[in-house]
N, C-alpha and C. Protein backbone atom coordinates (compact mmCIF):
# COMPACT_ATOMS: atom_id res chain seq x y z
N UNK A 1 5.17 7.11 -11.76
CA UNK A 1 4.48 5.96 -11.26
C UNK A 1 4.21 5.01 -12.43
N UNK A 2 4.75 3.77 -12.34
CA UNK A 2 4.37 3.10 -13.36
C UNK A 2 3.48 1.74 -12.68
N UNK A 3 2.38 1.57 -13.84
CA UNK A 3 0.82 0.79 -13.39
C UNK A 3 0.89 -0.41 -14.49
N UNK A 4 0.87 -1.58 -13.77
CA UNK A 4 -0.01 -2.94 -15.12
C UNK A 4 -1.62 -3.05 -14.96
N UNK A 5 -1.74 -2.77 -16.15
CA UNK A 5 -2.84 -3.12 -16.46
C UNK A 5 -3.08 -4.84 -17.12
N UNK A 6 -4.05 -5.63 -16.62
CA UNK A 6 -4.30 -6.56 -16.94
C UNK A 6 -5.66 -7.32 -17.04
N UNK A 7 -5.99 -7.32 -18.62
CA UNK A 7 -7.27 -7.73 -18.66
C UNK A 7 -8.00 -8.14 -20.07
N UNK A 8 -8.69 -8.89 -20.34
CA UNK A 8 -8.84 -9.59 -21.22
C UNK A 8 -9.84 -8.74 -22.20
N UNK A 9 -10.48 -7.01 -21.87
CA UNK A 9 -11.52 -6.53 -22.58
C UNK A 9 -9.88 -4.93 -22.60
N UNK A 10 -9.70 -5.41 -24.05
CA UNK A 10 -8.70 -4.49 -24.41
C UNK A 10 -9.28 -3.58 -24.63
N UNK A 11 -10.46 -3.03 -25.13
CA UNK A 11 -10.63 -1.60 -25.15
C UNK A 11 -11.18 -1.00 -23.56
N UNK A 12 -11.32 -1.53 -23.05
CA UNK A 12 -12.16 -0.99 -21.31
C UNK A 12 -10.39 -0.86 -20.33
N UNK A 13 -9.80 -1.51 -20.92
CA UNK A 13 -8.15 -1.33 -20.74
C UNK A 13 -7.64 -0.20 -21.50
N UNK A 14 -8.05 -0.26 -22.64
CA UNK A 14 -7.27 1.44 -23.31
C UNK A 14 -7.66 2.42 -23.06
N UNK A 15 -9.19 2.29 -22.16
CA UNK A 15 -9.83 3.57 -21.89
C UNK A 15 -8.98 4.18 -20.73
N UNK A 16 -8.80 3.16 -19.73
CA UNK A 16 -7.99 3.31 -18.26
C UNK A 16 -6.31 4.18 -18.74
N UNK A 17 -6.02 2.90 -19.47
CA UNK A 17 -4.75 3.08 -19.86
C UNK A 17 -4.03 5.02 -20.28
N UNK A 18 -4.91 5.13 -21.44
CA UNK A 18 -5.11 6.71 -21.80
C UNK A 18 -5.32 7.53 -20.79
N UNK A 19 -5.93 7.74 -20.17
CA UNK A 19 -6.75 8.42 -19.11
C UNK A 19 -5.45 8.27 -18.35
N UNK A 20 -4.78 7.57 -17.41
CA UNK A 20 -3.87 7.21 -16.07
C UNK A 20 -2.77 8.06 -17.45
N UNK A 21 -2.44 7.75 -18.18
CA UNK A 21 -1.17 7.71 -18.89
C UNK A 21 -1.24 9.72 -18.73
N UNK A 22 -2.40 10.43 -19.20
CA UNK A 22 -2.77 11.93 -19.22
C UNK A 22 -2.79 12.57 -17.57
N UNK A 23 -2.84 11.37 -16.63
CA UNK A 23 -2.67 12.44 -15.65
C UNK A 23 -1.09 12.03 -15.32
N UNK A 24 -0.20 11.67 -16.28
CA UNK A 24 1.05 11.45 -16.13
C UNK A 24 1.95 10.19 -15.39
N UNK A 25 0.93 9.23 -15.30
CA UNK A 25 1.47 7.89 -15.43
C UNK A 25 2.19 7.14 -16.20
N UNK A 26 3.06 6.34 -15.94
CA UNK A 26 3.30 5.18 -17.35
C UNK A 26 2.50 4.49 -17.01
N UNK A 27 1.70 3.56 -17.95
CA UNK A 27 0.80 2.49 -17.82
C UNK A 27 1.49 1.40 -19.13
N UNK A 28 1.22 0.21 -19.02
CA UNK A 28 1.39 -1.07 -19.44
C UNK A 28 0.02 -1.71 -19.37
N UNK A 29 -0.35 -2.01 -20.79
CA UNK A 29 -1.65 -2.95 -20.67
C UNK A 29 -1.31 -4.45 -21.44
N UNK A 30 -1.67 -5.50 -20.45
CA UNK A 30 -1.73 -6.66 -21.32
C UNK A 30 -2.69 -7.31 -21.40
N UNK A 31 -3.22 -8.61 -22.20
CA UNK A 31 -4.71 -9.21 -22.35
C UNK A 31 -4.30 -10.53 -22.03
N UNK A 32 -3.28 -11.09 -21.28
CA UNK A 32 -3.07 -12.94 -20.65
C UNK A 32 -2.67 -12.48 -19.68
N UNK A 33 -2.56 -14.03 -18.89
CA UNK A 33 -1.45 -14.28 -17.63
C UNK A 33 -0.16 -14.38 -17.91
N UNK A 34 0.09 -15.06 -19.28
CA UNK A 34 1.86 -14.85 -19.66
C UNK A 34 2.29 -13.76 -20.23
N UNK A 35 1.66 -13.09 -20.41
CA UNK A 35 2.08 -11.73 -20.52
C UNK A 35 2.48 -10.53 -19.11
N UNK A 36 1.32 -10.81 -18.08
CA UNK A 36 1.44 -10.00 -16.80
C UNK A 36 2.76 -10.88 -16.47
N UNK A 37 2.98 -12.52 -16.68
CA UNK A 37 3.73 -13.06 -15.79
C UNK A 37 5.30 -12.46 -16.19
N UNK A 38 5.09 -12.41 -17.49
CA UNK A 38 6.46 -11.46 -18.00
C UNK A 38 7.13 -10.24 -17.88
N UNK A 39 5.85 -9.54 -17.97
CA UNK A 39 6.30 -8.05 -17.27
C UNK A 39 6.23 -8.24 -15.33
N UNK A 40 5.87 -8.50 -14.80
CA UNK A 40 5.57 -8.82 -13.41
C UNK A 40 7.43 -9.33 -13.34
N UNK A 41 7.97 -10.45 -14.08
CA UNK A 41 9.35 -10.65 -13.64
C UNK A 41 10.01 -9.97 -14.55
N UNK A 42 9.95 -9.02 -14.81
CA UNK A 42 10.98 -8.14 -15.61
C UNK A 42 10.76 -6.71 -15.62
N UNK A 43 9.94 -6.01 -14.92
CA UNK A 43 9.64 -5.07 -14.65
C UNK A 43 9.51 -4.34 -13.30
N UNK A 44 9.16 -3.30 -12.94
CA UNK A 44 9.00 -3.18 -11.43
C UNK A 44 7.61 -1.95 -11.53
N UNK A 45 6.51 -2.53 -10.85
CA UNK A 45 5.49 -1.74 -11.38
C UNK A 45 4.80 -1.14 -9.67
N UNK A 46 4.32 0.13 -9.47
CA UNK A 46 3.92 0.67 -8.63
C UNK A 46 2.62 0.01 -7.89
N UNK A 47 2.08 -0.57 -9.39
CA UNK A 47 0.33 -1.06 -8.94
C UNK A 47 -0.26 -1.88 -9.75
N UNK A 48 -1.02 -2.96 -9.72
CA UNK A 48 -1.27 -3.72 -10.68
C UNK A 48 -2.99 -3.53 -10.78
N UNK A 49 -3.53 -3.16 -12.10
CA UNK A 49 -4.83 -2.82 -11.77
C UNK A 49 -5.25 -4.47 -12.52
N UNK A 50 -6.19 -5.56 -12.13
CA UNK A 50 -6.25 -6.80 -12.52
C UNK A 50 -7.70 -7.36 -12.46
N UNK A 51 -8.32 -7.46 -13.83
CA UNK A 51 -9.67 -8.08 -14.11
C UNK A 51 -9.36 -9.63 -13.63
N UNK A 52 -10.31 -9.60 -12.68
CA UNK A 52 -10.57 -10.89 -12.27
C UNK A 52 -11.21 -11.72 -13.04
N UNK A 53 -11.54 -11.57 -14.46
CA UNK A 53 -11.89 -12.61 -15.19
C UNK A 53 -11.46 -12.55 -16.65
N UNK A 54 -10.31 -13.62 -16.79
CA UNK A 54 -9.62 -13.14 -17.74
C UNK A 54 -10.50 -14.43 -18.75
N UNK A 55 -9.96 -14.20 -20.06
CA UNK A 55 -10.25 -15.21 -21.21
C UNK A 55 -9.38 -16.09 -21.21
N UNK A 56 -10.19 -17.41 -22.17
CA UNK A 56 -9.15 -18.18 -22.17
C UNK A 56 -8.33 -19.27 -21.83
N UNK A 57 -8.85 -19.16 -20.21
CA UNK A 57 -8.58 -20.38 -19.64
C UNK A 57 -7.57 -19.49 -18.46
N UNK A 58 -6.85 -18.43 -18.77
CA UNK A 58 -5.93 -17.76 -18.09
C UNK A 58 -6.62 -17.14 -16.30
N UNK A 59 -5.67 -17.35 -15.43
CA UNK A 59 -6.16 -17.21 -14.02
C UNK A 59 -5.58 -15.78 -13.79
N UNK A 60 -6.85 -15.33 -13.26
CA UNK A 60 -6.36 -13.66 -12.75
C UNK A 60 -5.88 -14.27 -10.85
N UNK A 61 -5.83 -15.23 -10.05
CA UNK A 61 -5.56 -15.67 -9.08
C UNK A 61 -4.00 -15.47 -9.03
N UNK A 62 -3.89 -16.92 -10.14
CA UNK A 62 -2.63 -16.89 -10.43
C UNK A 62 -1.99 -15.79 -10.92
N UNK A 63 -2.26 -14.84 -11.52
CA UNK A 63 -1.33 -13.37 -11.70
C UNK A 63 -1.33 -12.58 -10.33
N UNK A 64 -2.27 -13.00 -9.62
CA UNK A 64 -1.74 -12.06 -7.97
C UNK A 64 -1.47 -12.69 -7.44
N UNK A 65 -1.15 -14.09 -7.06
CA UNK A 65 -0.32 -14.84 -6.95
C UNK A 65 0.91 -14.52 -7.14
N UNK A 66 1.61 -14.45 -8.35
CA UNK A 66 2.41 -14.30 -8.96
C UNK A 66 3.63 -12.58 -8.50
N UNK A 67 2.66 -11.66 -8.62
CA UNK A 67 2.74 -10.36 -8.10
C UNK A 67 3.23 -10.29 -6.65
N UNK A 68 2.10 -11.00 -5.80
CA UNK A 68 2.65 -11.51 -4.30
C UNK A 68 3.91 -11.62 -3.90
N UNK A 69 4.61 -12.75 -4.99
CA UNK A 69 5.64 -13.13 -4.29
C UNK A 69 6.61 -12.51 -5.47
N UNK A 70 6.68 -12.37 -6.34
CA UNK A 70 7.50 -11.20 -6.95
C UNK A 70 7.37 -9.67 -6.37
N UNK A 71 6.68 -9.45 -6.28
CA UNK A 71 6.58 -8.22 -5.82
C UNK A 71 5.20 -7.41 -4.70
N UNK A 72 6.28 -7.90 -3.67
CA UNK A 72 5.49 -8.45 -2.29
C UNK A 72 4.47 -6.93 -2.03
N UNK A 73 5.21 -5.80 -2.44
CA UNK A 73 5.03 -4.49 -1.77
C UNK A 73 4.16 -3.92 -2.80
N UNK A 74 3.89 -4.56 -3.85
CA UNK A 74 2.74 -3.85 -5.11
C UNK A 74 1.45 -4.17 -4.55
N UNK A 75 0.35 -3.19 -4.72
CA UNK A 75 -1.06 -3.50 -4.40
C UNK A 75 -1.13 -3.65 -5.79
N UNK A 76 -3.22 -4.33 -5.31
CA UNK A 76 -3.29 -5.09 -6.45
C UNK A 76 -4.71 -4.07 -6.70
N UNK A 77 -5.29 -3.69 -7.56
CA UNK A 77 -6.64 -3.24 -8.03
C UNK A 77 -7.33 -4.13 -8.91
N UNK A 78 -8.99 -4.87 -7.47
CA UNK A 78 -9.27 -5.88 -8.73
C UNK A 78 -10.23 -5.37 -9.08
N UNK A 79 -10.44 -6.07 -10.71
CA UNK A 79 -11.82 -5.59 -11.31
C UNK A 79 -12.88 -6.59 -11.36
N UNK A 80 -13.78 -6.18 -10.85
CA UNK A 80 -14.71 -7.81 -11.41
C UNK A 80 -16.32 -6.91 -11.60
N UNK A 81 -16.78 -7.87 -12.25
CA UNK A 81 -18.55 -7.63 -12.43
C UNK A 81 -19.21 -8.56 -11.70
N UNK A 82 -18.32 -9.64 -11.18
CA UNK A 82 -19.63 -10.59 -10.88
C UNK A 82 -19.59 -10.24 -9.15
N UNK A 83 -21.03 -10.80 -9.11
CA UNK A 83 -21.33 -10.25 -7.43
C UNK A 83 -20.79 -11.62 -6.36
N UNK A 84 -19.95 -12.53 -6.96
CA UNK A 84 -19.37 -13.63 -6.09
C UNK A 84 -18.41 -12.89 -5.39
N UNK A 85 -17.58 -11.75 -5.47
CA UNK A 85 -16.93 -10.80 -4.17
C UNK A 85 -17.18 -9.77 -3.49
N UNK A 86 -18.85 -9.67 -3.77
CA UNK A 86 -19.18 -8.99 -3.13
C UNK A 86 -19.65 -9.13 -1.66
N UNK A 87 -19.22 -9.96 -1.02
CA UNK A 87 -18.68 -10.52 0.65
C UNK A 87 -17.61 -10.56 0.66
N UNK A 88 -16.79 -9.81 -0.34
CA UNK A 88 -15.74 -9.30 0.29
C UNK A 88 -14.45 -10.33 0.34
N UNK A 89 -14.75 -11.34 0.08
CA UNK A 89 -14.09 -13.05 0.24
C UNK A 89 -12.42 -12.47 -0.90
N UNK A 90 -12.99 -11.53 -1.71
CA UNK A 90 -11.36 -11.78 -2.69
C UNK A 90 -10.43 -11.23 -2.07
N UNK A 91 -10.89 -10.48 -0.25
CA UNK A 91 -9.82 -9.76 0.27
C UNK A 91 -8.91 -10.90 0.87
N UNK A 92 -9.62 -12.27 1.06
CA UNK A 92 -9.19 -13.31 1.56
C UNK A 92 -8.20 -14.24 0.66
N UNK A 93 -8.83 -14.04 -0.72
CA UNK A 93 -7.91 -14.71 -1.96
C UNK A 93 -6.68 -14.15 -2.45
N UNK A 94 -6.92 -12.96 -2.17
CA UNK A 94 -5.52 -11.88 -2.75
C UNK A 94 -4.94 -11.42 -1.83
N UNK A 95 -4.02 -11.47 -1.43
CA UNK A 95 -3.81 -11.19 -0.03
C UNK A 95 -2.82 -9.44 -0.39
N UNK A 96 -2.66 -9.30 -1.77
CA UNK A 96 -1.99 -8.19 -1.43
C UNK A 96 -3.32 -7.13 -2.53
N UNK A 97 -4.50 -7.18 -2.50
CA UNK A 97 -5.55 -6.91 -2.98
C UNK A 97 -5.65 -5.54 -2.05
N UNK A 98 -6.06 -4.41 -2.54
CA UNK A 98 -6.20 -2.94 -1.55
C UNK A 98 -7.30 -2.83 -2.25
N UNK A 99 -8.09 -2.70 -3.33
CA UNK A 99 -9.57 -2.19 -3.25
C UNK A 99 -10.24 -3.05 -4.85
N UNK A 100 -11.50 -2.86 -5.01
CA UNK A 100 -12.36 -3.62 -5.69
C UNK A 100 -13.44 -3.02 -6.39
N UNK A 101 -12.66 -2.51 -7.71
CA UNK A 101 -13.87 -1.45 -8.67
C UNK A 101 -14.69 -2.53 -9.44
N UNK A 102 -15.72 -2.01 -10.23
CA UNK A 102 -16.16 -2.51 -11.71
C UNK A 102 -15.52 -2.11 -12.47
N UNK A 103 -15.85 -2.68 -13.99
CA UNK A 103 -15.26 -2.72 -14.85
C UNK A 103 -15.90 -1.49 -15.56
N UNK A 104 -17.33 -0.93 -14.82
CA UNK A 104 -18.17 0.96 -15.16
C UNK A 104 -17.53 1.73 -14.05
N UNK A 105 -16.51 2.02 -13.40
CA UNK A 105 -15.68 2.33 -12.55
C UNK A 105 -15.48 3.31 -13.50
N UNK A 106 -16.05 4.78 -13.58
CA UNK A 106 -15.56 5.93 -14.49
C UNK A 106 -13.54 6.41 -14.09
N UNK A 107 -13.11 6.46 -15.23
CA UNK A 107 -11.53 6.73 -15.91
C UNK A 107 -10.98 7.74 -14.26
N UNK A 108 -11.42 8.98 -13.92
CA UNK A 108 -11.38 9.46 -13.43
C UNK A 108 -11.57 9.04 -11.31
N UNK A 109 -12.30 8.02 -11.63
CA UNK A 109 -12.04 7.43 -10.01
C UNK A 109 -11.67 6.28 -9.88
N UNK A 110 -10.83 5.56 -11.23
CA UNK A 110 -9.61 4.64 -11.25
C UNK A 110 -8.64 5.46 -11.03
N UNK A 111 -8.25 6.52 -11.38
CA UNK A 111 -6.71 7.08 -10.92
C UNK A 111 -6.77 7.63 -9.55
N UNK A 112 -8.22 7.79 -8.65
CA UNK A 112 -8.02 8.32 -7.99
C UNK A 112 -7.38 6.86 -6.94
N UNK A 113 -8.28 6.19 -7.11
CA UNK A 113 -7.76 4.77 -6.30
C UNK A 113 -6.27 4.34 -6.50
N UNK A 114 -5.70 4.51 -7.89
CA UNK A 114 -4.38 4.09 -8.23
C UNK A 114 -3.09 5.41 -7.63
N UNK A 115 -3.83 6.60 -7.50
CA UNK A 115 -2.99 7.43 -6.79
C UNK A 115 -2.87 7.45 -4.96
N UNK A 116 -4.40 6.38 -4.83
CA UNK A 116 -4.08 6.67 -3.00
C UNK A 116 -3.42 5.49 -2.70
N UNK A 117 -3.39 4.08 -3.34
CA UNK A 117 -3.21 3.01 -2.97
C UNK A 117 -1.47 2.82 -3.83
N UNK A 118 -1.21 3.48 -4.56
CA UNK A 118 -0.03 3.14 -5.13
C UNK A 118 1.46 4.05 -4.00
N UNK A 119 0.48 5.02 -3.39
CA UNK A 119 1.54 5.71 -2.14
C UNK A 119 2.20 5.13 -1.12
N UNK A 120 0.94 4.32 -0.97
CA UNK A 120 1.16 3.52 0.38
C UNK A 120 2.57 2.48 0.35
């Protein structure tokens, strides 16, 4: 199973990254949108795990956006802290969005989400 990781707090990404990679994943972590946008068209990834608030100026929209229509059949795992989706509204923005951790989402019940939602 191979997973993108995408997000602008590179170590809260290496924690995931390590962890998914030990229960025998490949994982890919990047910290922009032109970076996901690169691997996203040149890669073929099972699941995209994606902080909704990237640095920078860079749109985490536009990277599931992007995912969408490259790769219609990938779910998306978003991350956010702020309580503006917590009505649920980013199920409306992302349309290929399957579930919605924090960024204190312990290592161990990110893979569990990336193993039920990456089957499907």
């Amino acid at each position: 199973m191979h997973v993108l990781i995408v997000g602008s707090d590179a170590a809260l990404g290496g924690v995931w990254q390590r962890h998914l990679e030990r229960s025998g994943k490949t994982v890919t972590l990047v910290t922009s949108q032109d970076e996901a946008v690169s691997h996203l068209s040149d890669h073929s990834y099972s699941i995209l795990i994606l902080d909704m608030k990237l640095d920078g100026g860079d749109s985490a929209l536009a990277v599931a956006d992007y995912a969408g229509f490259r790769r219609p059949d990938m779910r998306v795992v978003c991350v956010t802290r702020d309580t503006f989706f917590s009505d649920g509204s980013l199920f409306q923005h992302v349309g290929n969005a399957c579930a919605m951790v924090r960024p204190d989402t312990p290592p161990d019940d990110v893979d569990a989400v990336v193993e039920h939602f990456a089957m499907r």
